[in-house]
N, C-alpha and C. Protein backbone atom coordinates (compact mmCIF):
# COMPACT_ATOMS: atom_id res chain seq x y z
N UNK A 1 121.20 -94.18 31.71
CA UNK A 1 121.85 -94.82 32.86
C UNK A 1 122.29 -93.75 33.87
N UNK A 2 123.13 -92.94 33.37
CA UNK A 2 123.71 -91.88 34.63
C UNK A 2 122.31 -90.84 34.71
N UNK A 3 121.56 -90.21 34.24
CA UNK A 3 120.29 -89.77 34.59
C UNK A 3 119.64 -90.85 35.88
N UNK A 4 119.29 -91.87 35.49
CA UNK A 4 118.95 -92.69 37.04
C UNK A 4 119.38 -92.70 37.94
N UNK A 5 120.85 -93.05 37.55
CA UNK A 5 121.85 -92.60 38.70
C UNK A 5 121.19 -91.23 39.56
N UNK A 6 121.26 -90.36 39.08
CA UNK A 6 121.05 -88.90 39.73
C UNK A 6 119.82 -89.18 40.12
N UNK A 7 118.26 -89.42 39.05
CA UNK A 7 117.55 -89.16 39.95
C UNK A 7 117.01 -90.34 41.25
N UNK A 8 117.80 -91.51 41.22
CA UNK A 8 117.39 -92.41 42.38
C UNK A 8 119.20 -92.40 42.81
N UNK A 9 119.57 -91.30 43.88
CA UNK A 9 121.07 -91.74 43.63
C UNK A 9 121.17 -92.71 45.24
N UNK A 10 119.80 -93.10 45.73
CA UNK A 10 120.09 -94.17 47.02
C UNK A 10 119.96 -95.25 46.50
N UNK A 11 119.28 -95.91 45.18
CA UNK A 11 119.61 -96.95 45.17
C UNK A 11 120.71 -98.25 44.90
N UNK A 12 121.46 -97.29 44.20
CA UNK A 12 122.64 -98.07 44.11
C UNK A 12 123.55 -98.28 45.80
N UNK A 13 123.21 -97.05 46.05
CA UNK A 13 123.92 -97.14 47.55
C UNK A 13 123.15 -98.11 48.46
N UNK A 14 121.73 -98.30 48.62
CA UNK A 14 121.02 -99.36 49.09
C UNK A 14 121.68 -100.94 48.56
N UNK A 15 121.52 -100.87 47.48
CA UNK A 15 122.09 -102.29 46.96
C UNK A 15 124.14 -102.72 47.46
N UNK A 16 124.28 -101.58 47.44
CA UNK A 16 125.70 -101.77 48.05
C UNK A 16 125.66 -102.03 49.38
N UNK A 17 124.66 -101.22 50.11
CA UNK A 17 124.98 -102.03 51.83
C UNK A 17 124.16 -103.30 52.26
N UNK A 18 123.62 -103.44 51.28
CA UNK A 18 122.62 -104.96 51.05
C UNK A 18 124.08 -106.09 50.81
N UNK A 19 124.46 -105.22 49.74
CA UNK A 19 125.95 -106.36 49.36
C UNK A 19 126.75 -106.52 50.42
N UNK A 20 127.24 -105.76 50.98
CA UNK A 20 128.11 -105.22 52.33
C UNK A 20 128.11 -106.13 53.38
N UNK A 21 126.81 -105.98 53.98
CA UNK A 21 126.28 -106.52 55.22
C UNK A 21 126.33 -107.93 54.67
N UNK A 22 126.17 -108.27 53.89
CA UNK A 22 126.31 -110.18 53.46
C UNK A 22 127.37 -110.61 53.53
N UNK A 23 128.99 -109.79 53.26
CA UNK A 23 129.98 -109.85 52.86
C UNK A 23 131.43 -109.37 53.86
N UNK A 24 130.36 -108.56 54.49
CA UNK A 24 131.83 -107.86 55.15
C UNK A 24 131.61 -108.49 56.52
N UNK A 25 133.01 -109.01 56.93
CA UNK A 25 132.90 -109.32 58.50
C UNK A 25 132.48 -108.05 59.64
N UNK A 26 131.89 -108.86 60.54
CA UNK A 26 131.13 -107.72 61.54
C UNK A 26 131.88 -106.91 62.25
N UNK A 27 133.69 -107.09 62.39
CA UNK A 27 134.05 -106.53 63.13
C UNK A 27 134.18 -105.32 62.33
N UNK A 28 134.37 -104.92 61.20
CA UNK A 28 134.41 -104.16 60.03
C UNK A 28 133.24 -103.24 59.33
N UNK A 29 132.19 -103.86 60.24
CA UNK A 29 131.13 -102.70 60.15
C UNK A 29 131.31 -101.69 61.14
N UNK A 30 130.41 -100.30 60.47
CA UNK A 30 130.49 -99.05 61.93
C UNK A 30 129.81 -99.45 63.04
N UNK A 31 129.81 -98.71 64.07
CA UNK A 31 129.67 -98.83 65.41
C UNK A 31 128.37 -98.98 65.76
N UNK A 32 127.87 -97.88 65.23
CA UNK A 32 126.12 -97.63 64.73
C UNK A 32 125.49 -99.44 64.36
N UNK A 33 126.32 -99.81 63.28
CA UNK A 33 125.63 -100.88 62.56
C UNK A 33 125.88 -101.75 63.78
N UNK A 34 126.85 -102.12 64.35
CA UNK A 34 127.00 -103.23 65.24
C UNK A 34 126.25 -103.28 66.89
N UNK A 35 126.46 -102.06 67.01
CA UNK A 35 124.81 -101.80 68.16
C UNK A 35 123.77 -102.13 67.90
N UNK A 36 123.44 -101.73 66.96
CA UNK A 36 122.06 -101.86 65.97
C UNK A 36 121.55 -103.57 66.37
N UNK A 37 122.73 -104.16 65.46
CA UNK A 37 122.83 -106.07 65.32
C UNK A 37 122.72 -106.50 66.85
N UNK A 38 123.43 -105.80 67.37
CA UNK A 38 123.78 -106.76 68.74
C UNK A 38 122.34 -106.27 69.77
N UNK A 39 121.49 -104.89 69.45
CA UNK A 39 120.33 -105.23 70.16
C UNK A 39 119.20 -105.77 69.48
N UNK A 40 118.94 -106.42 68.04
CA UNK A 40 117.89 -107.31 67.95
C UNK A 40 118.61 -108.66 68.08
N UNK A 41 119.95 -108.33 68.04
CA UNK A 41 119.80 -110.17 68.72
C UNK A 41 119.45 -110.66 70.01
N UNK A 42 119.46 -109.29 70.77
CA UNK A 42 119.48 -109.19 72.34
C UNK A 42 117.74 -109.40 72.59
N UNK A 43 117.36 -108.75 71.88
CA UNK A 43 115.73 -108.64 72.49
C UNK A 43 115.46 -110.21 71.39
N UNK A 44 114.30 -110.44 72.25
CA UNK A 44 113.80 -111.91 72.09
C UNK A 44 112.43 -111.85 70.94
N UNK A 45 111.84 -110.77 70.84
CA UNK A 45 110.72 -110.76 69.79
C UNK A 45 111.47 -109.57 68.92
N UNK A 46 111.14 -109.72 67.67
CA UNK A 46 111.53 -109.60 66.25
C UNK A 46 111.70 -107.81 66.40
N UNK A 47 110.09 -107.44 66.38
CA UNK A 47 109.43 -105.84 66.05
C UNK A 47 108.78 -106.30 67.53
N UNK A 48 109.48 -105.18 68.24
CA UNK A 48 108.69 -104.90 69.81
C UNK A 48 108.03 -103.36 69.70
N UNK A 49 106.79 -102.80 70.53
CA UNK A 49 106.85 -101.28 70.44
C UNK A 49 108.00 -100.10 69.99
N UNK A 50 109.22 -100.72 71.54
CA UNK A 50 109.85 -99.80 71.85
C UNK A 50 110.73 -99.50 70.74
N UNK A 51 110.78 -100.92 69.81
CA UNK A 51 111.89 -100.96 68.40
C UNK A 51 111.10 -100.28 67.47
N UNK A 52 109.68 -100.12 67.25
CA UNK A 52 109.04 -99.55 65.96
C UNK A 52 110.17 -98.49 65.75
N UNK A 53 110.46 -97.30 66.65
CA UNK A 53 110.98 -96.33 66.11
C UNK A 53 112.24 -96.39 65.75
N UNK A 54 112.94 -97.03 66.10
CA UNK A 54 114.41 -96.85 65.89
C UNK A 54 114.36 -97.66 64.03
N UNK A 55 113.29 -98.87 63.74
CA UNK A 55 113.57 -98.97 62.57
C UNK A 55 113.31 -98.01 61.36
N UNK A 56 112.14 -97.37 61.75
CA UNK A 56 111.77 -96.49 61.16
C UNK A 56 113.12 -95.35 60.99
C-alpha cells in the first residue's frame, strides 16, 4: 500500500480533487480553478482550437 503510494503519489491526489470539485462550493475553490470554470462556461463549443492548449 504505502509503496504505491510513493510510486503513483498523483493518484490519490487526482482522486481527491475529483472528490473536491463535486463537493466543495465554488466560491472555495482557487482562483486558477474558478477562471478556468467560468471560461468554458463562457465559450459556447466544448474543445475549441484556442482551448486545446490550456487543457493540455
Amino acid at each position: 500500500m504505502l509503496r504505491d503510494e510513493r510510486v503513483f503519489p498523483l493518484e490519490p491526489a487526482l482522486r481527491a480533487v475529483r472528490f473536491a470539485n463535486e463537493n466543495v462550493p465554488f466560491a472555495a475553490l482557487p482562483r486558477c480553478v474558478q477562471q478556468d470554470t467560468m471560461r468554458r462556461q463562457q465559450s459556447p463549443q466544448p474543445a475549441g482550437p484556442q482551448q486545446s492548449k490550456s487543457l493540455d
